[in-house]
C-alpha atoms as a PDB file:
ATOM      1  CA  UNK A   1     -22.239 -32.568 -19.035  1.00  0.00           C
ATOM      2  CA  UNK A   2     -21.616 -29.680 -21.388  1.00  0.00           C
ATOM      3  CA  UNK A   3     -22.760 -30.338 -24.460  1.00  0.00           C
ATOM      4  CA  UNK A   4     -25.277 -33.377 -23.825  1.00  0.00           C
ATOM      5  CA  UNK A   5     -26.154 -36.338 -26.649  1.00  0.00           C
ATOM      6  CA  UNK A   6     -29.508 -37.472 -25.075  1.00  0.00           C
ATOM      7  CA  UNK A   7     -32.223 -36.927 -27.294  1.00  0.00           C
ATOM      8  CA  UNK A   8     -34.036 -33.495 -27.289  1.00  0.00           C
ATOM      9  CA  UNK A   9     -37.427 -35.188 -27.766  1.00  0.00           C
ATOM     10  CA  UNK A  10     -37.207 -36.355 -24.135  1.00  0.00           C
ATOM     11  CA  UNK A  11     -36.621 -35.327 -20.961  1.00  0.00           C
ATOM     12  CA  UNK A  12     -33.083 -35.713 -19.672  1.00  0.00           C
ATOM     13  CA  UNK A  13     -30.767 -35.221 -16.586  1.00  0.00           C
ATOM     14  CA  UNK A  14     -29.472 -31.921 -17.210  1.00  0.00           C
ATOM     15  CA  UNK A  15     -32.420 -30.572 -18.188  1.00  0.00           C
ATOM     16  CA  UNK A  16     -34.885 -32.183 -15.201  1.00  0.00           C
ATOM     17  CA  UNK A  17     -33.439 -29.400 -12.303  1.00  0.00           C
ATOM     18  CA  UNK A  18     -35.524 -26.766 -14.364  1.00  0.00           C
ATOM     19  CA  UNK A  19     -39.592 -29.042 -13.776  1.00  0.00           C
ATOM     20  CA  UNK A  20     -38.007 -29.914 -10.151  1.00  0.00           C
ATOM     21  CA  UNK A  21     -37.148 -26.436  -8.974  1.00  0.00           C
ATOM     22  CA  UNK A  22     -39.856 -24.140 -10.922  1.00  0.00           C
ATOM     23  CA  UNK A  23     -42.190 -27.026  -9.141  1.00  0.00           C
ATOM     24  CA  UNK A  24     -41.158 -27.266  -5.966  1.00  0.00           C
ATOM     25  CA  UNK A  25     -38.650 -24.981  -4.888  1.00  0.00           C
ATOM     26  CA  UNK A  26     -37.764 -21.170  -5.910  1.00  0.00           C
ATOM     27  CA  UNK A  27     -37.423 -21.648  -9.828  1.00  0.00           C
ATOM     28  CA  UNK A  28     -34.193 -21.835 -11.876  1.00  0.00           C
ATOM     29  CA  UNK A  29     -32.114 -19.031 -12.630  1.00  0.00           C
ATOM     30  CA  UNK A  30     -32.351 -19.402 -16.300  1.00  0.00           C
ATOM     31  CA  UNK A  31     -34.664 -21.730 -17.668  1.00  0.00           C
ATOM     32  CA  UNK A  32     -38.601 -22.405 -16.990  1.00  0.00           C
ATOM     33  CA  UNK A  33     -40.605 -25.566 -17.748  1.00  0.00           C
ATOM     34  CA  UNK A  34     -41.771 -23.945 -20.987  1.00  0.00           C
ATOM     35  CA  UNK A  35     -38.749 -23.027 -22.147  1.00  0.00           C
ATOM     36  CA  UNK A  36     -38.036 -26.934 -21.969  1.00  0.00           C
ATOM     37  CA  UNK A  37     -41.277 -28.090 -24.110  1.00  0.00           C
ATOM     38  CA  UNK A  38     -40.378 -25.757 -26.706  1.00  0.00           C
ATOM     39  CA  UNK A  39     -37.444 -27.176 -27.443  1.00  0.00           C
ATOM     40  CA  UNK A  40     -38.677 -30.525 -26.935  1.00  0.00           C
ATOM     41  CA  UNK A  41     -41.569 -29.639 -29.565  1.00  0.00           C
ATOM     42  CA  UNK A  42     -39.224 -28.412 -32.140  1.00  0.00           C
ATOM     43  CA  UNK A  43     -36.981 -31.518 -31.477  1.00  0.00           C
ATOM     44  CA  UNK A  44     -39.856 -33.817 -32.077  1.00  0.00           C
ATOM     45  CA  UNK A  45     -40.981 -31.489 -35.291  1.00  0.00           C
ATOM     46  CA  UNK A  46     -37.231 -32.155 -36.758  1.00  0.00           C
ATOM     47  CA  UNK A  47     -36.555 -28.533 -35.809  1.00  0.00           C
ATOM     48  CA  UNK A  48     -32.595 -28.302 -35.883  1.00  0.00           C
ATOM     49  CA  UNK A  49     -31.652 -27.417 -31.787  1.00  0.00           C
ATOM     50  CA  UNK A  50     -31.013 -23.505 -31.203  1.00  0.00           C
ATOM     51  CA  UNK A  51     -26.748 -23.030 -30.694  1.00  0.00           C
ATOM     52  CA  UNK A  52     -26.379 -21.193 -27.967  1.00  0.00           C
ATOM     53  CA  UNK A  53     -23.145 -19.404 -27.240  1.00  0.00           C
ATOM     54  CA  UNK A  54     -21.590 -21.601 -24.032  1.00  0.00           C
ATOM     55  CA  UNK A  55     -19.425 -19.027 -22.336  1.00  0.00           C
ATOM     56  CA  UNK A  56     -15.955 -19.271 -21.048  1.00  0.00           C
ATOM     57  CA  UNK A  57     -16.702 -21.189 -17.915  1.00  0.00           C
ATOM     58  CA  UNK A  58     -19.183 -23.437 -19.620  1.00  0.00           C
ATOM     59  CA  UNK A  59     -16.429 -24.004 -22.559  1.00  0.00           C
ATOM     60  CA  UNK A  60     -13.872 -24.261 -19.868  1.00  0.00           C
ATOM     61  CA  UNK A  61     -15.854 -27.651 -18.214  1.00  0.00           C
ATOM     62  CA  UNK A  62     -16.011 -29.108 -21.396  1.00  0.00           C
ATOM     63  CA  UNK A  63     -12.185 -29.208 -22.348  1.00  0.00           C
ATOM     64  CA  UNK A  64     -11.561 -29.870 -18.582  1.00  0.00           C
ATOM     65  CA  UNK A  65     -14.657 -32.416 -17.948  1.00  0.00           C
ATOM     66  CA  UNK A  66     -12.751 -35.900 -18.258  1.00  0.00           C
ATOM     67  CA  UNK A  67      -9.860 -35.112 -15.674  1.00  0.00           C
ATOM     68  CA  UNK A  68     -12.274 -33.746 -13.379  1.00  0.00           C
ATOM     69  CA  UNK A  69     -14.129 -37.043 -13.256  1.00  0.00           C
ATOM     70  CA  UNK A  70     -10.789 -38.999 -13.339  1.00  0.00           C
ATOM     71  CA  UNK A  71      -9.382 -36.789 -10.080  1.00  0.00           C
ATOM     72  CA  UNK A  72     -12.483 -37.343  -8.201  1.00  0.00           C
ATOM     73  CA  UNK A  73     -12.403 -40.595  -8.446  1.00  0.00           C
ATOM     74  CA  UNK A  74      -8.770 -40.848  -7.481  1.00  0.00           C
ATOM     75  CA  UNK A  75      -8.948 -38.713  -4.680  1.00  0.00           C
ATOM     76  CA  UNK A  76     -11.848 -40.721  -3.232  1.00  0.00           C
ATOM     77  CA  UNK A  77      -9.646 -43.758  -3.845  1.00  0.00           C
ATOM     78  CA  UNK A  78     -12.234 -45.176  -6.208  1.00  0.00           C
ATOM     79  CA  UNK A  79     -11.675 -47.797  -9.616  1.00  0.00           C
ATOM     80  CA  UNK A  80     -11.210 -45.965 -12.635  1.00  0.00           C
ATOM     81  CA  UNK A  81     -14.525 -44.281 -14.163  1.00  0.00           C
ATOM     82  CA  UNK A  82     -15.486 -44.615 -17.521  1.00  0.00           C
ATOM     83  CA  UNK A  83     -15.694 -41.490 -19.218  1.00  0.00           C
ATOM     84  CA  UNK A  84     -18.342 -40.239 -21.363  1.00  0.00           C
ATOM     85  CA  UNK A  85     -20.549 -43.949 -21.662  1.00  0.00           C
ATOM     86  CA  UNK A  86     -23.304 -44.200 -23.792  1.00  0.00           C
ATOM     87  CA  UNK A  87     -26.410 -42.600 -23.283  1.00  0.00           C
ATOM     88  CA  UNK A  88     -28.320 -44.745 -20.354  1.00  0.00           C
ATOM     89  CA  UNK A  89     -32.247 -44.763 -22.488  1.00  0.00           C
ATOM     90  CA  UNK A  90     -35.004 -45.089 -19.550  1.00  0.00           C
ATOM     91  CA  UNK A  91     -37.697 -44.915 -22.760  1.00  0.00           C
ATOM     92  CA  UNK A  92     -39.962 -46.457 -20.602  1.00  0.00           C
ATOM     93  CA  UNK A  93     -39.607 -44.081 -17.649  1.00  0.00           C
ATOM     94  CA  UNK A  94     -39.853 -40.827 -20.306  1.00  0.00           C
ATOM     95  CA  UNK A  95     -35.917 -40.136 -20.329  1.00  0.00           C
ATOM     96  CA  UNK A  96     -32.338 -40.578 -20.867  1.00  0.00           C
ATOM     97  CA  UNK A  97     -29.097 -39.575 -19.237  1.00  0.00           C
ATOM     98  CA  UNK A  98     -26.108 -38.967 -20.082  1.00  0.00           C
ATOM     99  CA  UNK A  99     -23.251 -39.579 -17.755  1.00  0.00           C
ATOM    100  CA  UNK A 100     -19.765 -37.476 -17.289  1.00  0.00           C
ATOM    101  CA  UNK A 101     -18.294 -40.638 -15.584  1.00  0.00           C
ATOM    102  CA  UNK A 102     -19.642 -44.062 -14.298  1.00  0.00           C
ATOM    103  CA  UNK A 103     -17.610 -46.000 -12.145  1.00  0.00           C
ATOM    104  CA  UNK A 104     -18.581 -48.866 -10.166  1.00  0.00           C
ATOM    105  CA  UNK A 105     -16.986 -50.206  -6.900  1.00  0.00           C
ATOM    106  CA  UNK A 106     -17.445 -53.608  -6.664  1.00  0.00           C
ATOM    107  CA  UNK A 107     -16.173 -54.269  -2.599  1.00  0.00           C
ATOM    108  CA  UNK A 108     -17.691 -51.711   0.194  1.00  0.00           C
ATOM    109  CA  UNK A 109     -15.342 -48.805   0.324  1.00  0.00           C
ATOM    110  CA  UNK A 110     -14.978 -46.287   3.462  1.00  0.00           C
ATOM    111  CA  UNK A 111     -14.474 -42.579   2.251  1.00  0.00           C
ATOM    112  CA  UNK A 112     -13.663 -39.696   4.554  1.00  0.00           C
ATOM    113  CA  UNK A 113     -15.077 -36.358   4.450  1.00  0.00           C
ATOM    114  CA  UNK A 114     -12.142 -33.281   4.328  1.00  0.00           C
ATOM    115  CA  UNK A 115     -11.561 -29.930   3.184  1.00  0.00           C
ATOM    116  CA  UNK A 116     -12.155 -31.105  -0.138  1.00  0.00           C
ATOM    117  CA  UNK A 117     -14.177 -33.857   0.204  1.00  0.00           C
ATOM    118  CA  UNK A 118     -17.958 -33.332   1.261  1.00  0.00           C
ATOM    119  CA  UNK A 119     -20.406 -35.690   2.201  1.00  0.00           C
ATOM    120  CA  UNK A 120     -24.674 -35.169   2.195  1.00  0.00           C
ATOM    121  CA  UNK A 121     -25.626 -34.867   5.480  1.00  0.00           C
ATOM    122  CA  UNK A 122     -22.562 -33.779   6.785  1.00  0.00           C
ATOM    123  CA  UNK A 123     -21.256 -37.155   7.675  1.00  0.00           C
ATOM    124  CA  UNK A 124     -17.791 -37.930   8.632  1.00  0.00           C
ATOM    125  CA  UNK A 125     -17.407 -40.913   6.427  1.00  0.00           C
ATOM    126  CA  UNK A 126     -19.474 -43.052   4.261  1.00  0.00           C
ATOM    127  CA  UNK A 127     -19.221 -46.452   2.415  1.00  0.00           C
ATOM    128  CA  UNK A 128     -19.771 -46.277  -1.123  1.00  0.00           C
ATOM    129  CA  UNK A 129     -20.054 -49.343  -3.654  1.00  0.00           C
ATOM    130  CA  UNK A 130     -21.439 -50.637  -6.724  1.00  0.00           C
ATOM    131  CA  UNK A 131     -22.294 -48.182  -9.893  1.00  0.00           C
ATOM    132  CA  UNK A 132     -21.448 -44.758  -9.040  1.00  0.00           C
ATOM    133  CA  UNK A 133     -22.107 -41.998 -11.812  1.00  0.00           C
ATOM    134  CA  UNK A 134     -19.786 -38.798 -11.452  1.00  0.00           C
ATOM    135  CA  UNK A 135     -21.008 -35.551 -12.619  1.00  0.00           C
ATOM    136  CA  UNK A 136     -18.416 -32.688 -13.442  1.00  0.00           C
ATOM    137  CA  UNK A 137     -19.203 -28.894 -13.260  1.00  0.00           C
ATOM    138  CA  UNK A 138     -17.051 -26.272 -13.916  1.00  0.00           C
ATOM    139  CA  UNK A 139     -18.692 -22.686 -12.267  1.00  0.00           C
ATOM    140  CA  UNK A 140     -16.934 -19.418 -12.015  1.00  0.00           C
ATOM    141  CA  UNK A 141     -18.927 -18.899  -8.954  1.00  0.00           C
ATOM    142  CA  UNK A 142     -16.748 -18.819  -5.815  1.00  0.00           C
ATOM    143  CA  UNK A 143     -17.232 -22.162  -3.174  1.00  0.00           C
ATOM    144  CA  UNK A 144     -19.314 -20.993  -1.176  1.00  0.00           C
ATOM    145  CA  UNK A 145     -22.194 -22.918   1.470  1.00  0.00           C
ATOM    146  CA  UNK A 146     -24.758 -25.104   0.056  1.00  0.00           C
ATOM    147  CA  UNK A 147     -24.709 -26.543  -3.761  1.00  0.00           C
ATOM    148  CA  UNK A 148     -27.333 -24.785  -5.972  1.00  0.00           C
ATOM    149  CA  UNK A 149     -29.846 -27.310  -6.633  1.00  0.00           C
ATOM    150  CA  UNK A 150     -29.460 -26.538 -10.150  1.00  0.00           C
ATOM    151  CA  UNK A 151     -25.776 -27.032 -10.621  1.00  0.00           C
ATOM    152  CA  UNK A 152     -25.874 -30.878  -9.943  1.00  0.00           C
ATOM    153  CA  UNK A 153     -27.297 -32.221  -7.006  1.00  0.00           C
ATOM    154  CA  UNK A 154     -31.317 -32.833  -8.598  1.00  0.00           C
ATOM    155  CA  UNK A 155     -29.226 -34.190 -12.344  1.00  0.00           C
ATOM    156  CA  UNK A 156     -27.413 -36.455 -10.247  1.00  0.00           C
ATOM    157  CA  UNK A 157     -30.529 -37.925  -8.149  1.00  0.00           C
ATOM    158  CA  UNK A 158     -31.615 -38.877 -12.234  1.00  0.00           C
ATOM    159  CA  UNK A 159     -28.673 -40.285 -12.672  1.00  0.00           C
ATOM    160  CA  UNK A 160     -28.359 -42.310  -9.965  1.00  0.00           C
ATOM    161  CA  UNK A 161     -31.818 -43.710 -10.741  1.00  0.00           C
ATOM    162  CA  UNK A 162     -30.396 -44.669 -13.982  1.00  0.00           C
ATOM    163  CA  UNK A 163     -28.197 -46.528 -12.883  1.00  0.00           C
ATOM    164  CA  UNK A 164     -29.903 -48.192  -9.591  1.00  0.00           C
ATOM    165  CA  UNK A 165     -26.786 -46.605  -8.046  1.00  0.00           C
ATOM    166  CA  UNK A 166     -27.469 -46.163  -4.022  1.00  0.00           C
ATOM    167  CA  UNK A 167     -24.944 -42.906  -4.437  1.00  0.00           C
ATOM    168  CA  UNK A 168     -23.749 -40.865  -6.784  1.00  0.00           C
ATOM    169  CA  UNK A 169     -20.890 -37.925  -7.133  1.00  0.00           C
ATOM    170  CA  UNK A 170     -20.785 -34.131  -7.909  1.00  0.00           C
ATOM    171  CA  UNK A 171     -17.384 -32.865  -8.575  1.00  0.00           C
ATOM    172  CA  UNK A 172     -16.963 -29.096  -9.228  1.00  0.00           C
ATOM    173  CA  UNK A 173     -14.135 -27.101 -10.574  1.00  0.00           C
ATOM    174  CA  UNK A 174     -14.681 -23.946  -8.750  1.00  0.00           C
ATOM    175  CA  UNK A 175     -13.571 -20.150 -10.648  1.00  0.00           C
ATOM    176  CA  UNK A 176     -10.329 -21.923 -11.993  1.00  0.00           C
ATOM    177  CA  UNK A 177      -8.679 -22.588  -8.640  1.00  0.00           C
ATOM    178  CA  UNK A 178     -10.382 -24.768  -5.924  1.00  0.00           C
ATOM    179  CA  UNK A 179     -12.363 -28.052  -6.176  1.00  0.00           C
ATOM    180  CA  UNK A 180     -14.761 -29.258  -4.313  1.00  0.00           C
ATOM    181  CA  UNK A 181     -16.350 -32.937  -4.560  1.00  0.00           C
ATOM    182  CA  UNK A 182     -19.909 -33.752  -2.790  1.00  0.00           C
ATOM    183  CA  UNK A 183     -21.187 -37.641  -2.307  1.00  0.00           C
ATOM    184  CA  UNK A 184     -24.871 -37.984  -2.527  1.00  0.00           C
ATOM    185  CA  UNK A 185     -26.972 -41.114  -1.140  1.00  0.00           C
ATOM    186  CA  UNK A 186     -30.248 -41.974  -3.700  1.00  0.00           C
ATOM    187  CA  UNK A 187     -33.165 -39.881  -2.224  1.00  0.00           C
ATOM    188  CA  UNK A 188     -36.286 -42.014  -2.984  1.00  0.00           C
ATOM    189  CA  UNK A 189     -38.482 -38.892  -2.878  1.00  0.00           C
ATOM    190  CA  UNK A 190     -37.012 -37.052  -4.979  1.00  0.00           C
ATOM    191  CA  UNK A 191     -36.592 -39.482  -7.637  1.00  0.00           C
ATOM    192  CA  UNK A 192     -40.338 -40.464  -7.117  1.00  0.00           C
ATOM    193  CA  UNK A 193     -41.149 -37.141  -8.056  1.00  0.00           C
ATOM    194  CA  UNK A 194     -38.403 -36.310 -11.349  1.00  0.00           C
ATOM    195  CA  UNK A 195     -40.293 -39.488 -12.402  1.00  0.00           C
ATOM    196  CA  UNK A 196     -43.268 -37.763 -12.469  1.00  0.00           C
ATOM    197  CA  UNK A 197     -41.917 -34.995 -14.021  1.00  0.00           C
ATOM    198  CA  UNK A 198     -40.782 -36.525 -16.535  1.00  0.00           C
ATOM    199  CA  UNK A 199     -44.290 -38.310 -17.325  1.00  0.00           C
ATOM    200  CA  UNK A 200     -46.188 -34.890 -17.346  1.00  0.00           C
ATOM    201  CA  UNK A 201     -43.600 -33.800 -19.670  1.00  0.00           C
ATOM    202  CA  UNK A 202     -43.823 -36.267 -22.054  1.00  0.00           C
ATOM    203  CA  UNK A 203     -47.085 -36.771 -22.413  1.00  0.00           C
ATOM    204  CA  UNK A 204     -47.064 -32.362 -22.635  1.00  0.00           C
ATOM    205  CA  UNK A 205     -44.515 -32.890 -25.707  1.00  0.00           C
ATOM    206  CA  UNK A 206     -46.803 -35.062 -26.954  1.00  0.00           C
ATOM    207  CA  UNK A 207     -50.524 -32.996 -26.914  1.00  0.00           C
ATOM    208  CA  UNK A 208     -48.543 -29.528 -27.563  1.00  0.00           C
ATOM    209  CA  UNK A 209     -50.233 -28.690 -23.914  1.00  0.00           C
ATOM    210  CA  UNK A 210     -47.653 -25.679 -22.256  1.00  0.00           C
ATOM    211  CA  UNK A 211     -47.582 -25.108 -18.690  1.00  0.00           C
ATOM    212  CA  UNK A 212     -48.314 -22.399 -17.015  1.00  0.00           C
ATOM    213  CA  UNK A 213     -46.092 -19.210 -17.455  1.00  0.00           C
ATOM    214  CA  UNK A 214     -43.674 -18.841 -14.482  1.00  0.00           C
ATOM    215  CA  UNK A 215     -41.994 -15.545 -14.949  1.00  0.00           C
ATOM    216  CA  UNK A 216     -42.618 -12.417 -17.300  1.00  0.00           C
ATOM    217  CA  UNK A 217     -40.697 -14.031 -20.167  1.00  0.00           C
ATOM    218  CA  UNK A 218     -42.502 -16.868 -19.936  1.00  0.00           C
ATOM    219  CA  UNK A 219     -45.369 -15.168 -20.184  1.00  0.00           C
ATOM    220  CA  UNK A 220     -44.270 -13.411 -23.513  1.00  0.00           C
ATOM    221  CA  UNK A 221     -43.488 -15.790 -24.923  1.00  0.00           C
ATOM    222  CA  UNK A 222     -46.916 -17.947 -23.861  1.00  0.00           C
ATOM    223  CA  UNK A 223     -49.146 -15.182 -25.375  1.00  0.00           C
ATOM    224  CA  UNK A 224     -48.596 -13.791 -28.246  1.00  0.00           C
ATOM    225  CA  UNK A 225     -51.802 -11.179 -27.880  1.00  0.00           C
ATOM    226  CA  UNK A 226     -53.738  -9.447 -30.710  1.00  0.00           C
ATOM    227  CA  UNK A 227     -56.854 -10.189 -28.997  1.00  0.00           C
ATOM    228  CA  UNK A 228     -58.240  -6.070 -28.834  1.00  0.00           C
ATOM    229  CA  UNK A 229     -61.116  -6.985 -26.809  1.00  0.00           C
ATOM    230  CA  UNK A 230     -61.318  -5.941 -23.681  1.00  0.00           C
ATOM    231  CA  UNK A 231     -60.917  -8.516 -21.102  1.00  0.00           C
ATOM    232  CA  UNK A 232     -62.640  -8.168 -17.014  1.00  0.00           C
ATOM    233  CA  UNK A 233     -60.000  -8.481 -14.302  1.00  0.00           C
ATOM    234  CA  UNK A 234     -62.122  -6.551 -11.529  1.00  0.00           C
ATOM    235  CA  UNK A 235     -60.671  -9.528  -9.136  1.00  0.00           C
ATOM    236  CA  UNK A 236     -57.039  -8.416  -9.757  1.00  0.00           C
ATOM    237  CA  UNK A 237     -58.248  -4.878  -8.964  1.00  0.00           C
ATOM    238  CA  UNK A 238     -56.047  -4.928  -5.591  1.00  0.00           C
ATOM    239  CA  UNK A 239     -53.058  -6.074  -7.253  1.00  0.00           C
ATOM    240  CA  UNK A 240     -53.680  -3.592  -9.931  1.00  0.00           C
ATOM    241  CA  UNK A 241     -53.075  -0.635  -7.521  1.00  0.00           C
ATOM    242  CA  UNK A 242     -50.563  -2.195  -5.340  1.00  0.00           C
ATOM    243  CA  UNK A 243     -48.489  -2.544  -8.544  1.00  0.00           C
ATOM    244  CA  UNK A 244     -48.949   0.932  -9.256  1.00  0.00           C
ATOM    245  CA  UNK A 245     -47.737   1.800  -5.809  1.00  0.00           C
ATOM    246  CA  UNK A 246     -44.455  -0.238  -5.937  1.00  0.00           C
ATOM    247  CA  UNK A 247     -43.344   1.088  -8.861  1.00  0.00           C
ATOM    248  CA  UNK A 248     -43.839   4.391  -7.933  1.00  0.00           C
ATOM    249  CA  UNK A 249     -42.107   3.375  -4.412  1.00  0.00           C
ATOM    250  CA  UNK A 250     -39.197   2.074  -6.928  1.00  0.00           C
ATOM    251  CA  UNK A 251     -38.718   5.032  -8.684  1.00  0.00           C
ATOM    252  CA  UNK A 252     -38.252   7.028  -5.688  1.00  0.00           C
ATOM    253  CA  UNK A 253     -36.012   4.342  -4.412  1.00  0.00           C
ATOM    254  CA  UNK A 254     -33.715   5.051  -7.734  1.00  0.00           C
ATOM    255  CA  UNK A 255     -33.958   8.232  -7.574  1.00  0.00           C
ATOM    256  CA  UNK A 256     -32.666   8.370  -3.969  1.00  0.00           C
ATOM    257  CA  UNK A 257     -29.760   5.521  -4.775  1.00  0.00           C
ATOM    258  CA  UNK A 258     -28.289   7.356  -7.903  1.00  0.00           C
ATOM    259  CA  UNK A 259     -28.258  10.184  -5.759  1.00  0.00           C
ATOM    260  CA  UNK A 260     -26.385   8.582  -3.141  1.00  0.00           C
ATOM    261  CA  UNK A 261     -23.933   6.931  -5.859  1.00  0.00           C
ATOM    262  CA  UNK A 262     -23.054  10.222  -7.199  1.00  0.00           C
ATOM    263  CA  UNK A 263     -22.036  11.477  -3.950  1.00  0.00           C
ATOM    264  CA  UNK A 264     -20.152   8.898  -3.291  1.00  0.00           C
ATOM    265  CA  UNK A 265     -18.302   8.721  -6.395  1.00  0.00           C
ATOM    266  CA  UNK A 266     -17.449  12.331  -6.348  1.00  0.00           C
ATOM    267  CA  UNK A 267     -15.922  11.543  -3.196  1.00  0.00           C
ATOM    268  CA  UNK A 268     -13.583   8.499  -4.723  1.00  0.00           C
ATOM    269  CA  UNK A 269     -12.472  10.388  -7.461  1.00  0.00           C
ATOM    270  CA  UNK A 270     -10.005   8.425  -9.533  1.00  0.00           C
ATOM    271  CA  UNK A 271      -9.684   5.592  -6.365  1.00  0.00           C
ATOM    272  CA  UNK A 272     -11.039   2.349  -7.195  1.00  0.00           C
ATOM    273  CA  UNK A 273     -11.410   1.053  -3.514  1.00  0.00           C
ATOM    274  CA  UNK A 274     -12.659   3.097  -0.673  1.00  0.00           C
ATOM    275  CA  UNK A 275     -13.267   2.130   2.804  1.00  0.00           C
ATOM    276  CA  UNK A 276     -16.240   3.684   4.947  1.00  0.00           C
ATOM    277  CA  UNK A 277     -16.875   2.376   8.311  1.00  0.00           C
ATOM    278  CA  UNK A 278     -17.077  -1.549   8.182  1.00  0.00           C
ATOM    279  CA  UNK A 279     -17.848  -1.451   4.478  1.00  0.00           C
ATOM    280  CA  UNK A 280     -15.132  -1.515   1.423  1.00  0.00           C
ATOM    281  CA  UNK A 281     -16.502   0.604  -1.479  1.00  0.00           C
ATOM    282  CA  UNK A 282     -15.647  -0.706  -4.653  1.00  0.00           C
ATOM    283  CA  UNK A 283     -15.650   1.332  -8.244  1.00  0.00           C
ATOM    284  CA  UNK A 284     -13.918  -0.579 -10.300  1.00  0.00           C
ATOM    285  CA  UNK A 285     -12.745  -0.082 -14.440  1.00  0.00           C
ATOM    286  CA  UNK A 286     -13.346  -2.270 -17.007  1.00  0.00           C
ATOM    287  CA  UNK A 287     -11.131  -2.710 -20.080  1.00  0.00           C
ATOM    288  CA  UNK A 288     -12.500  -3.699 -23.453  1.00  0.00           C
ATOM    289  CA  UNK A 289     -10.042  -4.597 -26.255  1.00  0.00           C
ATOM    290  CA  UNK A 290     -10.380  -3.154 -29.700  1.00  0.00           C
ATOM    291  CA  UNK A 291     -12.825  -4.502 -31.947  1.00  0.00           C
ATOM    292  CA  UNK A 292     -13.823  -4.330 -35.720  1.00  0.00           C
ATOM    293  CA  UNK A 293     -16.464  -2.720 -37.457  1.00  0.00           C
ATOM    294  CA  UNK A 294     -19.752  -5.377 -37.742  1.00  0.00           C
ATOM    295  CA  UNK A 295     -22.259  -4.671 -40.428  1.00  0.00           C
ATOM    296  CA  UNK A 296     -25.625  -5.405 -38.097  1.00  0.00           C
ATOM    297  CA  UNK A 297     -27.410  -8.457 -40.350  1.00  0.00           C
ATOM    298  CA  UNK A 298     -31.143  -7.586 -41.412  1.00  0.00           C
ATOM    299  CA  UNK A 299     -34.017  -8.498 -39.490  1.00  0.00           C
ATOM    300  CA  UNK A 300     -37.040 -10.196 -40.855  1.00  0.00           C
ATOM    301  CA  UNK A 301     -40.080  -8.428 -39.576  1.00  0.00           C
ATOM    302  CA  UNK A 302     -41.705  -9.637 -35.867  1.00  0.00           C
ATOM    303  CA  UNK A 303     -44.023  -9.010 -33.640  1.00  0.00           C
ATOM    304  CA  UNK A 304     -43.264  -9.920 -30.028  1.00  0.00           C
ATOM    305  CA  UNK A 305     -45.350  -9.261 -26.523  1.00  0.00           C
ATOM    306  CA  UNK A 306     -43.688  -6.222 -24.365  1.00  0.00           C
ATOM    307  CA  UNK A 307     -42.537  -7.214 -20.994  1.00  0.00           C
ATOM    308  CA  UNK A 308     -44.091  -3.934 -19.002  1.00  0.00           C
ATOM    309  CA  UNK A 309     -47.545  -3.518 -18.353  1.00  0.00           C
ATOM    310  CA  UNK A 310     -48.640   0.047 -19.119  1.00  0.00           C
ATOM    311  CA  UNK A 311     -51.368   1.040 -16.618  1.00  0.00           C
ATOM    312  CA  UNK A 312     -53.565   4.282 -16.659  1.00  0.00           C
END
């Protein structure tokens, strides 16, 4: 859901993919665990929530959330959904969810996989009944293999816990011209372990006690420094120098691709598409409409951690 009304103090489907993945896959592309306790922290100090400029696609999904629930319920030949229902409060469990659609099948009905429809697993057809909770994305990614784990599939195994729904529904509204809906079965791992998550978090929120930092922001914005004494790291030693190696190797690796990027451009010229062997070249133009003078607000003074380690 774009936009979600669950309470910020607690852990919630949308927000669960970013403990799940930094956990126990290959991280999320744009949130970490810590980033999540902050604003659960704030939330619970009656900090007002940060507004964060959705984008186009993400503005997009929220005019165009409703019909995509509606139409992938119709196309799977299911009973109307309810759009929007309250906020499902699993207190007990340490979270909410909040639900694009729920609709709930109350004889067993047979659903075929197609060019449209998919099915987990890859099955040819499935039989779906009882409570059913649709989630609606709208992406300007392209369709193509596997759902992101992030863009649905771990919100909806929440969801579906919820709702002690045995399946549940991703619909996605792919760059403004194809859709694609996936049926998901309950995976009792999983769930076992967002259940976890959710615990750790909590009780986190609650003692102020941060994770540990997953990526260099993270780590920024973990430690603030101003601590001049001089700390021992003789173990890192090895990854001291091997640092210093790759970014020299890196530098000599730009140096070498602008090199090759001016040659090639000098070759294009004013084309924008260029073929060379089995590869298209591609130097496109991009047009930016006229916009008015902005006065640049003033800054209150900060201090924040630099993201580049200087080494001598």
């Amino acid at each position: 859901m774009v936009g979600k009304f669950s309470d910020d103090r607690m852990m919630s489907g949308s927000r669960i993919p970013t403990l799940y993945l930094w956990g126990y896959k290959d991280g999320h592309p744009w949130s970490t665990p810590n980033d999540e306790l902050r604003k659960s922290i704030a939330a619970k100090h009656g900090e007002p929530p940060e507004v964060r400029d959705l984008g186009d696609p993400a503005l997009i999904g929220n005019w165009i959330e409703d019909a995509i629930v509606r139409n992938a319920a119709e196309e799977l030949g299911l009973p109307t959904p309810l759009l929007s229902p309250p906020v499902i409060d699993r207190s007990d469990l340490f979270y909410q969810c909040s639900l694009d659609g729920l609709t709930t099948v109350p004889h067993s009905t047979t659903v075929f996989a197609s060019d449209l429809v998919e099915i987990d697993g890859g099955d040819a057809s499935i039989e779906l009944s009882g409570p059913i909770p649709i989630e609606a994305k709208s992406t300007s990614d392209y369709r193509r293999g596997d759902v992101p784990l992030y863009r649905g599939p771990v919100q909806l195994q929440l969801q579906m816990h919820s709702v002690n729904a045995e399946y549940g529904i991703l619909a996605t509204w792919h760059a403004q011209k194809e859709r694609h809906i996936k049926i998901y079965r309950r995976d009792p791992e999983m769930q076992t372990i967002l259940l976890e998550l959710c615990k750790d978090f909590a009780d986190r929120v609650a003692s102020e006690t941060f994770y540990t930092p997953v990526n260099i922001d993270d780590c920024t914005k973990s430690y603030e420094g101003g601590d001049t004494e001089i700390r021992e790291l003789h173990s890192l030693a090895d990854d001291v120098e091997r640092l210093v190696r790759l970014r020299q190797d890196a530098k000599e690796l730009g140096v070498q691709i602008d090199a090759l990027q001016t040659k090639i451009m000098q070759e294009m010229q004013d084309s924008e598409v260029a073929v060379a062997g089995e590869r298209t070249v591609k130097w496109p133009t991009r047009h930016y409409k006229a916009q008015p003078e902005k006065v640049t607000p003033a800054k209150e003074a900060r201090t924040i951690r630099l993201k580049t380690l200087q080494i001598q």
